[in-house]
C-alpha atoms as a PDB file:
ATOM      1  CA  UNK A   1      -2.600 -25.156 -30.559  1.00  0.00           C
ATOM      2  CA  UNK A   2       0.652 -26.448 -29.952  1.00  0.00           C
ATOM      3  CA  UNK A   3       2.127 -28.591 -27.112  1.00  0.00           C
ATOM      4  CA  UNK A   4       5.015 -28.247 -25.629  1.00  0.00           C
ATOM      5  CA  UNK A   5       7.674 -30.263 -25.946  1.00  0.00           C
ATOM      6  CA  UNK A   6       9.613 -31.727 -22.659  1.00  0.00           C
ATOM      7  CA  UNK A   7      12.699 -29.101 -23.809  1.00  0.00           C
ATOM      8  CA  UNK A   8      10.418 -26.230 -24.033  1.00  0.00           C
ATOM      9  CA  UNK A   9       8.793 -27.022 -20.440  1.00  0.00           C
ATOM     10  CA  UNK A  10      12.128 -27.279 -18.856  1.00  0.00           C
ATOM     11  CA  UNK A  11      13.414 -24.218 -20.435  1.00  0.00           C
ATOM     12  CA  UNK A  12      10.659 -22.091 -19.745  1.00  0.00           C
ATOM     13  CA  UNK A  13      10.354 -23.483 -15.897  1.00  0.00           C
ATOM     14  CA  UNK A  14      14.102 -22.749 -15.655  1.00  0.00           C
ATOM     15  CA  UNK A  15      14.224 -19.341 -17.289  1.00  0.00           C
ATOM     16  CA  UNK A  16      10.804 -18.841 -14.538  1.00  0.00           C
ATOM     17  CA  UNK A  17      13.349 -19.982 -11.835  1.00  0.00           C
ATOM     18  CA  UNK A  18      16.339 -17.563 -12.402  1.00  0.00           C
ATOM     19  CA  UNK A  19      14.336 -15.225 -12.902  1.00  0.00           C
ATOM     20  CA  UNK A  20      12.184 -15.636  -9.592  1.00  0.00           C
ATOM     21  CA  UNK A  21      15.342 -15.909  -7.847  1.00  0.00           C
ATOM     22  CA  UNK A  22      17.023 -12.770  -9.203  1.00  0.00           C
ATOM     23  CA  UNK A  23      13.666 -10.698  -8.292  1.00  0.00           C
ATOM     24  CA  UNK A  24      13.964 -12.423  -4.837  1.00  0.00           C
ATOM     25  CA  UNK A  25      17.783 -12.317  -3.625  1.00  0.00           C
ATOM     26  CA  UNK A  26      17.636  -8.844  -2.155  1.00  0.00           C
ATOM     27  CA  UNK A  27      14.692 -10.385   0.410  1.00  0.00           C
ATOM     28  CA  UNK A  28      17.000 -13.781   0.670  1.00  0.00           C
ATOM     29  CA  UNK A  29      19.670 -11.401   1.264  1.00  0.00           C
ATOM     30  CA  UNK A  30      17.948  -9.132   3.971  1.00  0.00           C
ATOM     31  CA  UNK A  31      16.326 -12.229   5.486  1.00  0.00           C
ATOM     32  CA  UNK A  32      20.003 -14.005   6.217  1.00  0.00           C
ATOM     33  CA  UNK A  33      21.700 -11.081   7.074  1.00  0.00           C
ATOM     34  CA  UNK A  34      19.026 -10.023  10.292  1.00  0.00           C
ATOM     35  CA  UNK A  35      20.305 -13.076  11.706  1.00  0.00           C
ATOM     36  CA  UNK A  36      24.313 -12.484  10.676  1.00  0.00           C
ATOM     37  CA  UNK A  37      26.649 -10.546  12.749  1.00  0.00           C
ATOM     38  CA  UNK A  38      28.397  -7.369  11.526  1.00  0.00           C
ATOM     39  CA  UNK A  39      31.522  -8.987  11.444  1.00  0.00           C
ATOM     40  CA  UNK A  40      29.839 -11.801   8.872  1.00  0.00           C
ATOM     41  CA  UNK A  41      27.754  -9.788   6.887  1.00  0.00           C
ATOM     42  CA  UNK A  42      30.814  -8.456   4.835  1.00  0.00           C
ATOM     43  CA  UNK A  43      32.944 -11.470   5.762  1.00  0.00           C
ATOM     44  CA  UNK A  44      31.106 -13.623   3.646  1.00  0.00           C
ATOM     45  CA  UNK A  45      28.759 -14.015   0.576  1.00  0.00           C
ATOM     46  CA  UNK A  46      26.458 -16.048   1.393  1.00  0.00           C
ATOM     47  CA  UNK A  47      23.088 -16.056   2.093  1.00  0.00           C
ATOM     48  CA  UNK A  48      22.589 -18.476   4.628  1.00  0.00           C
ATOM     49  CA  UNK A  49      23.952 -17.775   8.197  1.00  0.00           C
ATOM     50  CA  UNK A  50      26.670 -19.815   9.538  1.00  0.00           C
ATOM     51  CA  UNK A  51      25.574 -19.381  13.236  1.00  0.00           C
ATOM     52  CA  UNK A  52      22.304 -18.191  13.384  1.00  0.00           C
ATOM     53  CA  UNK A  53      21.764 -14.854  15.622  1.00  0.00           C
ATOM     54  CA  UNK A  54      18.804 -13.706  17.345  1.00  0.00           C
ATOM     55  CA  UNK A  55      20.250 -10.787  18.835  1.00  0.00           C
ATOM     56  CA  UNK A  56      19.906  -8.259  15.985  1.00  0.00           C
ATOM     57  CA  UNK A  57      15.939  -8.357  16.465  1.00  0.00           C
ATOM     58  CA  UNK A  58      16.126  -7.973  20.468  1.00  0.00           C
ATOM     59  CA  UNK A  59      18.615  -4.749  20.005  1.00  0.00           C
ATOM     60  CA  UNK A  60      16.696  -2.988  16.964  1.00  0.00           C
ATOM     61  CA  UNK A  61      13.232  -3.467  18.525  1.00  0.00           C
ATOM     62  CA  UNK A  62      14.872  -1.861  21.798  1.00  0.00           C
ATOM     63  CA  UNK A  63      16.402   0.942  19.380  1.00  0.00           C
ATOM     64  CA  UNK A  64      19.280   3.339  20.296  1.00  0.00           C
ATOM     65  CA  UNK A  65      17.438   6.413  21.513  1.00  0.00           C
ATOM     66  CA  UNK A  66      14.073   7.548  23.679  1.00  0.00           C
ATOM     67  CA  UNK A  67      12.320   5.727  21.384  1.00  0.00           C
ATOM     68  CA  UNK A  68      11.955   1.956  20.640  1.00  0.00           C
ATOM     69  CA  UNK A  69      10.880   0.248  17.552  1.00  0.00           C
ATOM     70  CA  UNK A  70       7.610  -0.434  19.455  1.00  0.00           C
ATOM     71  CA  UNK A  71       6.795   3.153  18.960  1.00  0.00           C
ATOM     72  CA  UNK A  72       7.176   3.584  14.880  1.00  0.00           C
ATOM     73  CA  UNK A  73       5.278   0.201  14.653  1.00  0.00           C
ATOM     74  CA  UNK A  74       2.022   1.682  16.580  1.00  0.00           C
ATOM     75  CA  UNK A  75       2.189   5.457  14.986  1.00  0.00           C
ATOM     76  CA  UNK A  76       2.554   3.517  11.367  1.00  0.00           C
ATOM     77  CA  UNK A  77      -0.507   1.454  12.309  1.00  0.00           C
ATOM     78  CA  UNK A  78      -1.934   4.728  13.459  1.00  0.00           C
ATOM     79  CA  UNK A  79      -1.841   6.580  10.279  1.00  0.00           C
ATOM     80  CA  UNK A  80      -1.890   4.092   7.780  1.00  0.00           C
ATOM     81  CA  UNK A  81      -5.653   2.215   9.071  1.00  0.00           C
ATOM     82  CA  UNK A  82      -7.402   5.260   8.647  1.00  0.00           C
ATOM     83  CA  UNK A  83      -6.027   6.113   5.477  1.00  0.00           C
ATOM     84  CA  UNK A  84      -6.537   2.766   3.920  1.00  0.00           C
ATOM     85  CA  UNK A  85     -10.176   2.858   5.881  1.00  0.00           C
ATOM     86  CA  UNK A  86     -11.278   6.202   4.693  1.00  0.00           C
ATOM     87  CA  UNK A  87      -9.957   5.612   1.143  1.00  0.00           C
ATOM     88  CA  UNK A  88     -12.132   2.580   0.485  1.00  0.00           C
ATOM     89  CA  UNK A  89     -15.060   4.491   2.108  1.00  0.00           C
ATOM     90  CA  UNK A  90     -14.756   7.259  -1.073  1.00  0.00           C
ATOM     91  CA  UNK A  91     -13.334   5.681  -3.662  1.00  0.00           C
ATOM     92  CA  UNK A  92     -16.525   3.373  -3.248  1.00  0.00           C
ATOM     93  CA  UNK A  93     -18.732   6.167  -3.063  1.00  0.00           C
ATOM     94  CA  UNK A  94     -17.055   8.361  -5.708  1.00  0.00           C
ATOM     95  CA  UNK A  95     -17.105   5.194  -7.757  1.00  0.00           C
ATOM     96  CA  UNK A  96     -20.744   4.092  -7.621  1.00  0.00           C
ATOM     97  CA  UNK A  97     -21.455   8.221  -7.926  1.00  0.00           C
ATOM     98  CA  UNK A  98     -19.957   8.458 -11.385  1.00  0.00           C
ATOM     99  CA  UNK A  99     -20.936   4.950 -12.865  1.00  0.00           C
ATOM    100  CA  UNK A 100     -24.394   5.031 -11.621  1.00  0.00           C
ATOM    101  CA  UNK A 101     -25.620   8.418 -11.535  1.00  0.00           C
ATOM    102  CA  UNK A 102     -26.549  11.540 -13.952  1.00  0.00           C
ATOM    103  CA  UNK A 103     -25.606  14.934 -12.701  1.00  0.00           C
ATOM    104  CA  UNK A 104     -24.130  18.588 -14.354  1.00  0.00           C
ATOM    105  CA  UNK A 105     -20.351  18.483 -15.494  1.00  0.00           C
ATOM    106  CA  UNK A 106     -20.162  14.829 -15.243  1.00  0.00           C
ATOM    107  CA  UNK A 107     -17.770  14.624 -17.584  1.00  0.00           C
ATOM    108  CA  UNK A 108     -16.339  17.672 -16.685  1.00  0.00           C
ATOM    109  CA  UNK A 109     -15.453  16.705 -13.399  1.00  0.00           C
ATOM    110  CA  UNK A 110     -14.337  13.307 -14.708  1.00  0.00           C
ATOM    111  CA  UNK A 111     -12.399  14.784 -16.895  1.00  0.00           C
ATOM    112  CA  UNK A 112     -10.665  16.873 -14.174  1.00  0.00           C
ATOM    113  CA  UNK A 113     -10.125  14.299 -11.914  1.00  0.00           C
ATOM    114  CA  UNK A 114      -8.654  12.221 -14.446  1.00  0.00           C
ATOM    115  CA  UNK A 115      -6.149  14.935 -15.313  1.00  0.00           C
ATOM    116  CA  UNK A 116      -4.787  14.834 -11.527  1.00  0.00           C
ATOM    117  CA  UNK A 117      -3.088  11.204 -12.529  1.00  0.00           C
ATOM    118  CA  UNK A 118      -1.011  12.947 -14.723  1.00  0.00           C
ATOM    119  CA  UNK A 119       0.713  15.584 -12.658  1.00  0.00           C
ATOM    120  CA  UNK A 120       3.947  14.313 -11.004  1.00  0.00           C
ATOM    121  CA  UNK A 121       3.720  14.028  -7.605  1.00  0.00           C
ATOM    122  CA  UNK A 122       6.624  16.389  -7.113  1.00  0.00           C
ATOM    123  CA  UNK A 123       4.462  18.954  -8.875  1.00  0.00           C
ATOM    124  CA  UNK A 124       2.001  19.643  -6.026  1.00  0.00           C
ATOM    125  CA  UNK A 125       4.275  19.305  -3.081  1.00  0.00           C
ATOM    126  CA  UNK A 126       4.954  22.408  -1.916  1.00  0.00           C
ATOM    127  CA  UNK A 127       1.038  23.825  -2.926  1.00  0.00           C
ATOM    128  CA  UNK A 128       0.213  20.980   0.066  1.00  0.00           C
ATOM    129  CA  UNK A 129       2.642  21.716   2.393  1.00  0.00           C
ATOM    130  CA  UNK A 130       1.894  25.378   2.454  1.00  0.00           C
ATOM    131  CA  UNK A 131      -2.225  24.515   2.433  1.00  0.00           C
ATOM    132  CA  UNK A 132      -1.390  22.105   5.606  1.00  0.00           C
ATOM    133  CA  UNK A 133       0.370  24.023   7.096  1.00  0.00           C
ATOM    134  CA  UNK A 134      -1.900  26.986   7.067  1.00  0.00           C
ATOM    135  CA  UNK A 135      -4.396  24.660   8.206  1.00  0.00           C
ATOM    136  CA  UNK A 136      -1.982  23.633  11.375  1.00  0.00           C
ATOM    137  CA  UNK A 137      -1.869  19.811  10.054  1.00  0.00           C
ATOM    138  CA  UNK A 138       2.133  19.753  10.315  1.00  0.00           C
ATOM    139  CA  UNK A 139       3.475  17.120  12.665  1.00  0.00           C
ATOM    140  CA  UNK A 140       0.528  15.511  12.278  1.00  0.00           C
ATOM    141  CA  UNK A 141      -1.477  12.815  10.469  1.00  0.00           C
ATOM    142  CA  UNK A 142      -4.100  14.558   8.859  1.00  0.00           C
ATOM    143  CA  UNK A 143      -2.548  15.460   5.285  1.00  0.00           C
ATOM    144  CA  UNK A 144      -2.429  11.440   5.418  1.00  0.00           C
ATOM    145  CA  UNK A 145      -5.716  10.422   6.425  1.00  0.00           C
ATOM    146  CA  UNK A 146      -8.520  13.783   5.569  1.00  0.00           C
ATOM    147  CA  UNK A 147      -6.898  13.642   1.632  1.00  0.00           C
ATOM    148  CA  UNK A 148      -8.026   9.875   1.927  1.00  0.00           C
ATOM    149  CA  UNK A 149     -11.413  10.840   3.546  1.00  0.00           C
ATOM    150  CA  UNK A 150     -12.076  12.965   1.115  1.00  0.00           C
ATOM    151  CA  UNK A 151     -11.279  11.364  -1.673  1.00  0.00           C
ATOM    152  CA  UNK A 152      -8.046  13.067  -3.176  1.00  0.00           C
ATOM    153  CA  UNK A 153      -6.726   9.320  -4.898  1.00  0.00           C
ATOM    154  CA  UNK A 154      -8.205   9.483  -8.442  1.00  0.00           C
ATOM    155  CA  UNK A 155      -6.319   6.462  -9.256  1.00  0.00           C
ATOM    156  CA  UNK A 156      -8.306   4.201  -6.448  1.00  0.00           C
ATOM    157  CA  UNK A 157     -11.938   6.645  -7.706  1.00  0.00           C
ATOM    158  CA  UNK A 158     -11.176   5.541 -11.189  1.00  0.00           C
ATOM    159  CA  UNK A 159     -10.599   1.838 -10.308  1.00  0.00           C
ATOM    160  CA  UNK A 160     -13.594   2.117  -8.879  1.00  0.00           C
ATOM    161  CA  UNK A 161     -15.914   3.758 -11.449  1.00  0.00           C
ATOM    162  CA  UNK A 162     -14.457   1.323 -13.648  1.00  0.00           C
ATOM    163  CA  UNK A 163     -15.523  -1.469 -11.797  1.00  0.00           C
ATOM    164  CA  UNK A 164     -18.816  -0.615 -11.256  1.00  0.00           C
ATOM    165  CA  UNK A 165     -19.773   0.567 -15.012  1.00  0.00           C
ATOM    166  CA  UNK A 166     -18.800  -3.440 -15.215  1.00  0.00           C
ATOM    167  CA  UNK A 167     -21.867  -4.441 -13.015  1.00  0.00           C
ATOM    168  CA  UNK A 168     -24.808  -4.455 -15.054  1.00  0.00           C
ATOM    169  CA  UNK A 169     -27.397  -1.976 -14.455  1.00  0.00           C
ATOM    170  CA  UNK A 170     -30.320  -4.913 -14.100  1.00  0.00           C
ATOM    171  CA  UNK A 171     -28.884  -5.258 -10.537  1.00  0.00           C
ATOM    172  CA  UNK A 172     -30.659  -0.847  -9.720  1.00  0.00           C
ATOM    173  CA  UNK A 173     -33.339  -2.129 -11.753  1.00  0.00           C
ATOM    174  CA  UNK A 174     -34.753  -4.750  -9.602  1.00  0.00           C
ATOM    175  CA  UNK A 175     -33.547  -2.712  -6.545  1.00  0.00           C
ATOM    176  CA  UNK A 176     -35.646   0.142  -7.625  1.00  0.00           C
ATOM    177  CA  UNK A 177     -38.028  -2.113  -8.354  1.00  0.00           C
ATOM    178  CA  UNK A 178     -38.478  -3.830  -4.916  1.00  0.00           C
ATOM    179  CA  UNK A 179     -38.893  -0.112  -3.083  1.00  0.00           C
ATOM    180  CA  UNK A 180     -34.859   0.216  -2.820  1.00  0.00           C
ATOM    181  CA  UNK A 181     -33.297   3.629  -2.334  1.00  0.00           C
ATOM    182  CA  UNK A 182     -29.997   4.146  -4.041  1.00  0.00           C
ATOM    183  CA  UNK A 183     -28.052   3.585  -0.474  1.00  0.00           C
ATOM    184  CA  UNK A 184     -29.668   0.316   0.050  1.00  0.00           C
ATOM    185  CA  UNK A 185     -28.863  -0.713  -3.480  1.00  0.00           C
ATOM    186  CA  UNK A 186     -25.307   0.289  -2.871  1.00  0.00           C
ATOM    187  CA  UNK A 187     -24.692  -1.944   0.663  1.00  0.00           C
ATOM    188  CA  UNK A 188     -26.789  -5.019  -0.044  1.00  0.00           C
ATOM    189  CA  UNK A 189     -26.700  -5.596  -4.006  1.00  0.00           C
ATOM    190  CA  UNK A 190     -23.235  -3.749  -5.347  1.00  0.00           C
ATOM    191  CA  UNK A 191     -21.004  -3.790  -2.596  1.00  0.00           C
ATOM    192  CA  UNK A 192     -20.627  -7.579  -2.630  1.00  0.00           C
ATOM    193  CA  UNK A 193     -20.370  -7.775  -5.689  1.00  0.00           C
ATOM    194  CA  UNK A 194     -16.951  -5.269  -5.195  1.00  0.00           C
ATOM    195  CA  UNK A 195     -15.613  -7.247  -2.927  1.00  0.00           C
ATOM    196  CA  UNK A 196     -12.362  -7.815  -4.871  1.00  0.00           C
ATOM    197  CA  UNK A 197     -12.175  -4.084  -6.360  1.00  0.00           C
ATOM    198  CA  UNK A 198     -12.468  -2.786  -2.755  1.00  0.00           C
ATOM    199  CA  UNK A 199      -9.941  -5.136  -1.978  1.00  0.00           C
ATOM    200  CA  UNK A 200      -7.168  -4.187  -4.556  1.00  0.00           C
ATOM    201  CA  UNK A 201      -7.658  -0.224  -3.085  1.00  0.00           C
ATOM    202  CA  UNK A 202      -7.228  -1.410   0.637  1.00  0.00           C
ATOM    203  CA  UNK A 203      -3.904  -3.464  -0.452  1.00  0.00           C
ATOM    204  CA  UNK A 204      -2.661  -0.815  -2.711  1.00  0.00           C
ATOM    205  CA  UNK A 205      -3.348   2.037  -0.119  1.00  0.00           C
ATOM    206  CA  UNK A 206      -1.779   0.173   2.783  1.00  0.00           C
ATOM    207  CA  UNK A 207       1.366  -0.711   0.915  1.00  0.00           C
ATOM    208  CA  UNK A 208       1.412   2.722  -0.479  1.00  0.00           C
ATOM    209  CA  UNK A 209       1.356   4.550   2.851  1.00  0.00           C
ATOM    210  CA  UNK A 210       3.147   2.103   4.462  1.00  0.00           C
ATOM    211  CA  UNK A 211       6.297   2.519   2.690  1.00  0.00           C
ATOM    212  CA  UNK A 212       5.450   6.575   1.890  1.00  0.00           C
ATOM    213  CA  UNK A 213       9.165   8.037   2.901  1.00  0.00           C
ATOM    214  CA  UNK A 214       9.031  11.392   1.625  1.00  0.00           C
ATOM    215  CA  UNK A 215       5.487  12.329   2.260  1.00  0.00           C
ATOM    216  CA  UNK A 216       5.886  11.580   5.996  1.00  0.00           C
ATOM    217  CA  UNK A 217       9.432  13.170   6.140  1.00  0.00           C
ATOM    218  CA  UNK A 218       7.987  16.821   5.214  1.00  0.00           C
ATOM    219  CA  UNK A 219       4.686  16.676   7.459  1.00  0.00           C
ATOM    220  CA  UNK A 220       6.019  14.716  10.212  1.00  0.00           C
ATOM    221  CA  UNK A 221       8.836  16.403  12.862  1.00  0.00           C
ATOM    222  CA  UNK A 222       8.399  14.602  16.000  1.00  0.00           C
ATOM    223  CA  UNK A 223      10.483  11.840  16.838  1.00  0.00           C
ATOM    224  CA  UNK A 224       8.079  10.747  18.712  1.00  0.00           C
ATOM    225  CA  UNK A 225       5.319  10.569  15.726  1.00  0.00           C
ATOM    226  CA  UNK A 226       7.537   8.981  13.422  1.00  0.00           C
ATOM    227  CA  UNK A 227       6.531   5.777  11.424  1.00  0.00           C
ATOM    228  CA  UNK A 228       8.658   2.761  10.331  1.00  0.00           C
ATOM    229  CA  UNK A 229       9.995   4.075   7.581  1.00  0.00           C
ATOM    230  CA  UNK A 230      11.534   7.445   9.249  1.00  0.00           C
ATOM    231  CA  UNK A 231      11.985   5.493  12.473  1.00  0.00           C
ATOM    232  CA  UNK A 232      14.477   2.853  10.111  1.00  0.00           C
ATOM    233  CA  UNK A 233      16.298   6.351   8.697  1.00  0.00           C
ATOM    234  CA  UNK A 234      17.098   7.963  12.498  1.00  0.00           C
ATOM    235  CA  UNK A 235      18.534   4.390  13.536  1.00  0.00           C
ATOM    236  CA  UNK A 236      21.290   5.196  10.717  1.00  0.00           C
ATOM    237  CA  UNK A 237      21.523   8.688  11.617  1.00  0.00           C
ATOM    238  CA  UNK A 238      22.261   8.703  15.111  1.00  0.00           C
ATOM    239  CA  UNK A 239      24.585   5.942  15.163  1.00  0.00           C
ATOM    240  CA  UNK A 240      28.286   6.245  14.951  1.00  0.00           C
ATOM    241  CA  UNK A 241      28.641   2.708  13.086  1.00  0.00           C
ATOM    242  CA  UNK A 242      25.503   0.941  11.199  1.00  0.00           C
ATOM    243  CA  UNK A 243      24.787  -2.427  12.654  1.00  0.00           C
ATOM    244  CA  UNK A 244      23.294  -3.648   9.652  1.00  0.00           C
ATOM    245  CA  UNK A 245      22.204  -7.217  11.081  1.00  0.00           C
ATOM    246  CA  UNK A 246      19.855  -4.705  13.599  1.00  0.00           C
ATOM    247  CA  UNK A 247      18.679  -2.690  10.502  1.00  0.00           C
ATOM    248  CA  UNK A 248      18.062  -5.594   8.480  1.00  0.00           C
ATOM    249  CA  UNK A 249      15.967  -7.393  11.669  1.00  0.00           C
ATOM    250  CA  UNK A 250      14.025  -3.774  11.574  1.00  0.00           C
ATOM    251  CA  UNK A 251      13.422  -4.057   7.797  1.00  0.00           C
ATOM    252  CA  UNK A 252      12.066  -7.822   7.945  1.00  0.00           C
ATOM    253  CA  UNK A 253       9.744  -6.963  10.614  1.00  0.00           C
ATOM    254  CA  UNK A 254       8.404  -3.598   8.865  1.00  0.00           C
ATOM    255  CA  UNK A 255       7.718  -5.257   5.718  1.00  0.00           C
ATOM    256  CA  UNK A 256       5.693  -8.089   7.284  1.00  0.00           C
ATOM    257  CA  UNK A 257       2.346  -6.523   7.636  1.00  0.00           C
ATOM    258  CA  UNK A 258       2.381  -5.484   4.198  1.00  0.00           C
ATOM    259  CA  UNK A 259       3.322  -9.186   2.887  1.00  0.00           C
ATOM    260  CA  UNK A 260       0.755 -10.631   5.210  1.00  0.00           C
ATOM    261  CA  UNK A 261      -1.828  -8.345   4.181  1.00  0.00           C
ATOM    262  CA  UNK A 262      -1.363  -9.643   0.326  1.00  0.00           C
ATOM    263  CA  UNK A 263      -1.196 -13.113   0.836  1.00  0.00           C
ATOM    264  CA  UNK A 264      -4.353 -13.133   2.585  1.00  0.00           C
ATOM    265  CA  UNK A 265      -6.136 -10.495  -0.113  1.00  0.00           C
ATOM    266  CA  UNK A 266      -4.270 -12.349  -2.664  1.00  0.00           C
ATOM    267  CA  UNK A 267      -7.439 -13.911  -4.347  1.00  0.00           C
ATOM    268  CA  UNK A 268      -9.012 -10.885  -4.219  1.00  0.00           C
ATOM    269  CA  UNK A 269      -6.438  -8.999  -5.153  1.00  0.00           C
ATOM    270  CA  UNK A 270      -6.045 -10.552  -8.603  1.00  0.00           C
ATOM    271  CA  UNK A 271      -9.411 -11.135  -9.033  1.00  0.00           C
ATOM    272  CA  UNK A 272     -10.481  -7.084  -9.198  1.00  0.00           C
ATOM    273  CA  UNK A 273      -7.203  -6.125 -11.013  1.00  0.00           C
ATOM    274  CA  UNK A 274      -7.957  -8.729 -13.796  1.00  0.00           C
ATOM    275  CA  UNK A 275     -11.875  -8.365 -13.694  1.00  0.00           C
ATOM    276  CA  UNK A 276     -11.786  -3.914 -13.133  1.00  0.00           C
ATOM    277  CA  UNK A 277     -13.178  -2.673 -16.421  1.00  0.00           C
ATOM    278  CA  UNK A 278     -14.517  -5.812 -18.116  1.00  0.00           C
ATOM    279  CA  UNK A 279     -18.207  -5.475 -18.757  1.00  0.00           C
ATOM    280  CA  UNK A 280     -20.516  -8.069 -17.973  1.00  0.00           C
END
């Protein structure tokens, strides 16, 4: 194997760097300019604030209408937990259902829920918007969070069945063989052991729902019910100019629980991406 020279280091940490900070400028950017004025956000191009303002964050978080940004915080919160929550619950279960056990159509159903990854989202809109709303789930949370309860990701049920064909089957045996029903085998054998898969669905869900702007535009009509991400849109809307330092403040804040969230998975994270599949 060869090692590299001095040149080839420097190069290759320098190509890393511009290219880290082109990925990164339109977060430098936001960050300066929620602590920019109006008047020096298109003034100037750079990214650092001459005077530092604090004002843009006290204005957007009071908002411009009945509701403040208070409000789309909490009913985010509100929809996305139990989504995230409910989706580990069954992708879990659907996982260790189809990896562990034996039953008619397996790979029939497999098969089929497979095939659901490959329709475009698009495809299926208006077939759920006309089932919810038959059901009287418009203007609500529900075509969020009972989908998630009842397992309607296949891409988080396939991570899953992935990672546990990866566990060896030894682990049932000695279960089974110390008087262990399947459930029991499930919560104190396997479900350590998936602590990083189950991990990778919760941060994928929660950024996923977090940021969802058209699902939550078609089921949800109440102001008052809206989550960041709608709650970001009215404060354009129902202006007459765009404060963009106040919008900017907004966006900083709204992204922060998803950020935090991955750095503290992060180990996790990478460790049931890179180990999902592999067979031990």
């Amino acid at each position: 194997m060869k090692r590299k020279t001095p040149v080839t280091k420097f190069l290759s940490y320098f190509f890393l760097i511009v290219l880290a900070y082109i990925m990164t400028y339109p977060l430098l950017w936001m960050i300066g300019a929620a602590f920019k004025s109006n008047e020096e956000i298109f003034g100037t191009i750079g990214l650092l604030p001459k005077n530092p303002m604090f004002g843009a964050f006290a204005a957007g978080w009071k908002g411009t209408g009945q509701y403040g940004f208070s409000t789309f915080l909490y009913n985010t919160f509100l929809m996305v937990i139990p989504t995230v929550v409910f989706t580990a619950v069954s992708a879990t279960l659907i996982g260790y259902g189809f990896a562990r056990f034996e039953f008619p159509f397996k790979k029939t159903l497999f098969t089929i829920m497979l095939s659901t990854m490959m329709l475009p989202a698009t495809v299926i809109l208006i077939p759920r918007y006309i089932f919810f709303r038959n059901l009287g789930w418009l203007d609500s949370y529900l075509p969020f969070i009972v989908p998630a309860m009842l397992g309607c990701f296949p891409f988080f049920n396939f991570m899953m069945v992935q990672f546990f064909r990866g566990l060896p089957l030894e682990l049932d045996e000695s279960g089974k063989l110390d008087g262990c029903n399947s459930f029991i085998i499930l919560k104190d054998l396997l479900l350590p052991l998936c602590k990083s898969a189950i991990f990778s669905v919760i941060v994928f869900q929660f950024v996923w729902t977090w940021n969802d702007f058209l699902n939550v535009l078609i089921y949800i009509s109440s102001v008052a019910k809206y989550p960041v991400a709608l709650g970001l849109r009215m404060t354009m809307d129902i202006s007459t100019e765009f404060n963009w330092n106040q919008i900017m403040a907004m966006s900083l804040i709204s992204i922060a629980p998803p950020i935090v969230l991955f750095f503290a998975a992060q180990k996790y994270f990478v460790e049931g991406i890179a180990t999902t599949g592999m067979k031990n």
